[in-house]
C-alpha atoms as a PDB file:
ATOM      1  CA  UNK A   1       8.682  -6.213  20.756  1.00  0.00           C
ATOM      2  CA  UNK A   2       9.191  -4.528  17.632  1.00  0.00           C
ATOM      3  CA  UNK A   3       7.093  -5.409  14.282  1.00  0.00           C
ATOM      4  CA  UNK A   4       9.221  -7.664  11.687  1.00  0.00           C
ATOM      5  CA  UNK A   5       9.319  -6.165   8.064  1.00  0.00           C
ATOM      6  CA  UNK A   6       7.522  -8.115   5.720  1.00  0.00           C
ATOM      7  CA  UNK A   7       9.811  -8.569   2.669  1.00  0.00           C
ATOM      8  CA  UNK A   8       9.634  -7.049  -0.183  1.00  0.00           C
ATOM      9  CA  UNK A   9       8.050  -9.409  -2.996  1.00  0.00           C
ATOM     10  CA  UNK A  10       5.172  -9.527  -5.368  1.00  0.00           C
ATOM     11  CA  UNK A  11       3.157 -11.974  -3.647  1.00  0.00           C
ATOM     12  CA  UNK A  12       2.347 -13.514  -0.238  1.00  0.00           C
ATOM     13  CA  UNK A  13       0.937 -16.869  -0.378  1.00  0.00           C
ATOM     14  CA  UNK A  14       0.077 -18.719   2.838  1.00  0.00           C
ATOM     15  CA  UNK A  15      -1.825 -20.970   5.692  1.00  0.00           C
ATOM     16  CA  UNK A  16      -0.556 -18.636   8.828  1.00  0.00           C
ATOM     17  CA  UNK A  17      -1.320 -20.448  12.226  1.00  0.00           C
ATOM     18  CA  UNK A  18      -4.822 -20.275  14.214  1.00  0.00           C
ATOM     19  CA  UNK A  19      -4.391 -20.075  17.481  1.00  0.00           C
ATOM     20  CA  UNK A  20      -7.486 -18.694  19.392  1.00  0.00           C
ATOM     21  CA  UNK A  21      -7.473 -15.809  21.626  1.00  0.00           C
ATOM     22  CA  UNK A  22      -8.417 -17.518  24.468  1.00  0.00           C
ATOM     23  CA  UNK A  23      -5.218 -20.277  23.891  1.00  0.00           C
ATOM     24  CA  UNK A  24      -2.490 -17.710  23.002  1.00  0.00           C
ATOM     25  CA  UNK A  25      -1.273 -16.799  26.699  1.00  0.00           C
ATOM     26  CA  UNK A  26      -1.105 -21.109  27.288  1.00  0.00           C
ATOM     27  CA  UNK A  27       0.701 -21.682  23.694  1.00  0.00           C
ATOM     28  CA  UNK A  28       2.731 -18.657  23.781  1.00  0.00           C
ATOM     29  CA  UNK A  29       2.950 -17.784  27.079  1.00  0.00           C
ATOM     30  CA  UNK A  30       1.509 -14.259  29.209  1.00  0.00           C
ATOM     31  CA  UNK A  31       4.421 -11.711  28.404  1.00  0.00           C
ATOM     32  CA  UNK A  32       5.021 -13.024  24.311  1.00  0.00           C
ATOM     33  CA  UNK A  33       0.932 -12.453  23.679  1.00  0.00           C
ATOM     34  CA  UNK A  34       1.175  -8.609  25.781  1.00  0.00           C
ATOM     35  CA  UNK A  35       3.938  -7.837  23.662  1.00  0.00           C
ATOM     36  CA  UNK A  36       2.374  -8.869  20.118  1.00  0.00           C
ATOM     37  CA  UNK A  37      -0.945  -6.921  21.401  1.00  0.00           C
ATOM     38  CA  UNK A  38       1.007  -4.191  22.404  1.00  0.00           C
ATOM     39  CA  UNK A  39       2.872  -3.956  19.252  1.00  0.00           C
ATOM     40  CA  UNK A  40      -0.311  -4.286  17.494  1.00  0.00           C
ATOM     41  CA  UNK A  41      -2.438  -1.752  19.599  1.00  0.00           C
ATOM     42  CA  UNK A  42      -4.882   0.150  17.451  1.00  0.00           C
ATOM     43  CA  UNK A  43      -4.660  -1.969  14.489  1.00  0.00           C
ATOM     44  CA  UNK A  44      -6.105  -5.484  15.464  1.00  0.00           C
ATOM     45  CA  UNK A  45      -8.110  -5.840  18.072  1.00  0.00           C
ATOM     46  CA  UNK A  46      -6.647  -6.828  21.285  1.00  0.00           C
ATOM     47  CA  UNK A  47      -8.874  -9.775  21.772  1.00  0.00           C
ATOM     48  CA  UNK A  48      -7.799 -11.275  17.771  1.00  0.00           C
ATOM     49  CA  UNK A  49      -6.864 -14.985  17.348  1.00  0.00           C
ATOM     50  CA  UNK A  50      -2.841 -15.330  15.822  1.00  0.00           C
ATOM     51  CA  UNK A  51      -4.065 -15.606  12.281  1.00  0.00           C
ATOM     52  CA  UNK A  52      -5.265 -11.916  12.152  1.00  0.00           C
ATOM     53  CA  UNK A  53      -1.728 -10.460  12.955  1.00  0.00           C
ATOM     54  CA  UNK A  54      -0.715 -12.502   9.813  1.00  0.00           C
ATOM     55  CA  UNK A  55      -3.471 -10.280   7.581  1.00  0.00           C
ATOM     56  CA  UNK A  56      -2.673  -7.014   9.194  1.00  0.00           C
ATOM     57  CA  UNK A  57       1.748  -7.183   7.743  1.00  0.00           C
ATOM     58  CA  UNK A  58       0.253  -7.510   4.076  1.00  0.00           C
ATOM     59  CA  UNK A  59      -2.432  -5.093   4.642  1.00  0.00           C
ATOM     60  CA  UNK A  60      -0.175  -2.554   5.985  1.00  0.00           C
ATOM     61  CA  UNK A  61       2.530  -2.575   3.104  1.00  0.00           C
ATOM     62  CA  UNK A  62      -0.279  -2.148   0.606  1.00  0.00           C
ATOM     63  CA  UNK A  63      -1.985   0.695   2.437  1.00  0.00           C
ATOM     64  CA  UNK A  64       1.192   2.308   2.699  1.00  0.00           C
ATOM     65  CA  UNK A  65       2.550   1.808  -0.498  1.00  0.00           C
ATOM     66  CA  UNK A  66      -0.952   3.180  -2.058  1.00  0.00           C
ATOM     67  CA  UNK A  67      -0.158   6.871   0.110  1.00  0.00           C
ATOM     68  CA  UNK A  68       0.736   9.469  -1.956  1.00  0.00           C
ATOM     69  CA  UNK A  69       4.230  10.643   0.086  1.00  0.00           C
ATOM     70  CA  UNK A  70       5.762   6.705  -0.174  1.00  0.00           C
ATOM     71  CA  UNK A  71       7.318   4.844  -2.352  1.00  0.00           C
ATOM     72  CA  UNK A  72       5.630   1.791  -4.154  1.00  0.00           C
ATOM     73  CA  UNK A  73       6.052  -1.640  -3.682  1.00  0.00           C
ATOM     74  CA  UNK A  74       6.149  -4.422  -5.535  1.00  0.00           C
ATOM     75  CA  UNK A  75       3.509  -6.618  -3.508  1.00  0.00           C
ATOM     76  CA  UNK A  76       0.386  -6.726  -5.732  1.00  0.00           C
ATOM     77  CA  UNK A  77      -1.411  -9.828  -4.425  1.00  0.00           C
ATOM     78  CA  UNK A  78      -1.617 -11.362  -0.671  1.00  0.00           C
ATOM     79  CA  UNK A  79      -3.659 -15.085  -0.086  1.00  0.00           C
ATOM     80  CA  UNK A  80      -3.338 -15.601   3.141  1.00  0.00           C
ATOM     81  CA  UNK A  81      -6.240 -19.206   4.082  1.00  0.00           C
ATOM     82  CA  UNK A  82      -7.953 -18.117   7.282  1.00  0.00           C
ATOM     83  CA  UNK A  83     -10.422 -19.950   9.596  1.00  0.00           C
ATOM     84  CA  UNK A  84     -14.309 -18.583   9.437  1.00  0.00           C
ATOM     85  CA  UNK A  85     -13.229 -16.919  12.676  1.00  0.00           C
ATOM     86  CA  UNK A  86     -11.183 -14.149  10.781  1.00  0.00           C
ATOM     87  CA  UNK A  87     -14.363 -12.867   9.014  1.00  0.00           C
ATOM     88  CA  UNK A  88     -16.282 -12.190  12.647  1.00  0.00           C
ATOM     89  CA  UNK A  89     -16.360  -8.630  13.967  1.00  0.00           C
ATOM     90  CA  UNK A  90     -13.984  -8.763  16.865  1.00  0.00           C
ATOM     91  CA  UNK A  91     -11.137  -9.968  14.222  1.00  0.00           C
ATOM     92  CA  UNK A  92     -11.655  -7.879  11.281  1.00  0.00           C
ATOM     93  CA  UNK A  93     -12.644  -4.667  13.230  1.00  0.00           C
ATOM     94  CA  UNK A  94      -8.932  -3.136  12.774  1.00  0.00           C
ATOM     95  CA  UNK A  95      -8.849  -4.372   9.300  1.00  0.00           C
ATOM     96  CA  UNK A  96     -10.545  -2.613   7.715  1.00  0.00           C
END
């Protein structure tokens, strides 16, 4: 599995899908989950529920638009609606 580009835009507006941790391998099935937590590996936790993968895409084209050596994008606001679970430790620990 390969991470999807986000497009590039000036705003991300959206209600991504909550799916706990715990549920993901029944809902999306053993080798789909490995691969997104593979592909993921170091920057959400590996233990996350689906909505944080939808946080880290925004997160990581503003981070790397803000580095000195790349270009800038165009994406100056993200609301993304997230469940109380998204503000615990164990989900926002690669978020940072």
């Amino acid at each position: 599995m390969e991470e999807a580009e986000w497009p590039e835009c000036d705003a991300i507006v959206g209600n991504p899908p909550f799916l706990g941790d715990k549920m993901m391998r029944g809902e999306l099935g053993a080798e789909y989950t490995d691969s997104l937590r593979k592909c993921y590996e170091g920057r959400v936790p590996g233990g996350a529920d689906l909505v944080t993968y939808w946080f880290e895409g925004p997160r990581r084209s503003k981070r790397a638009s803000e580095a000195a050596d790349s270009p800038p994008t165009r994406l100056r606001r993200c609301q993304l609606q997230g469940t109380e679970r998204i503000v615990q430790a164990d989900a926002l620990r690669g978020l940072e």
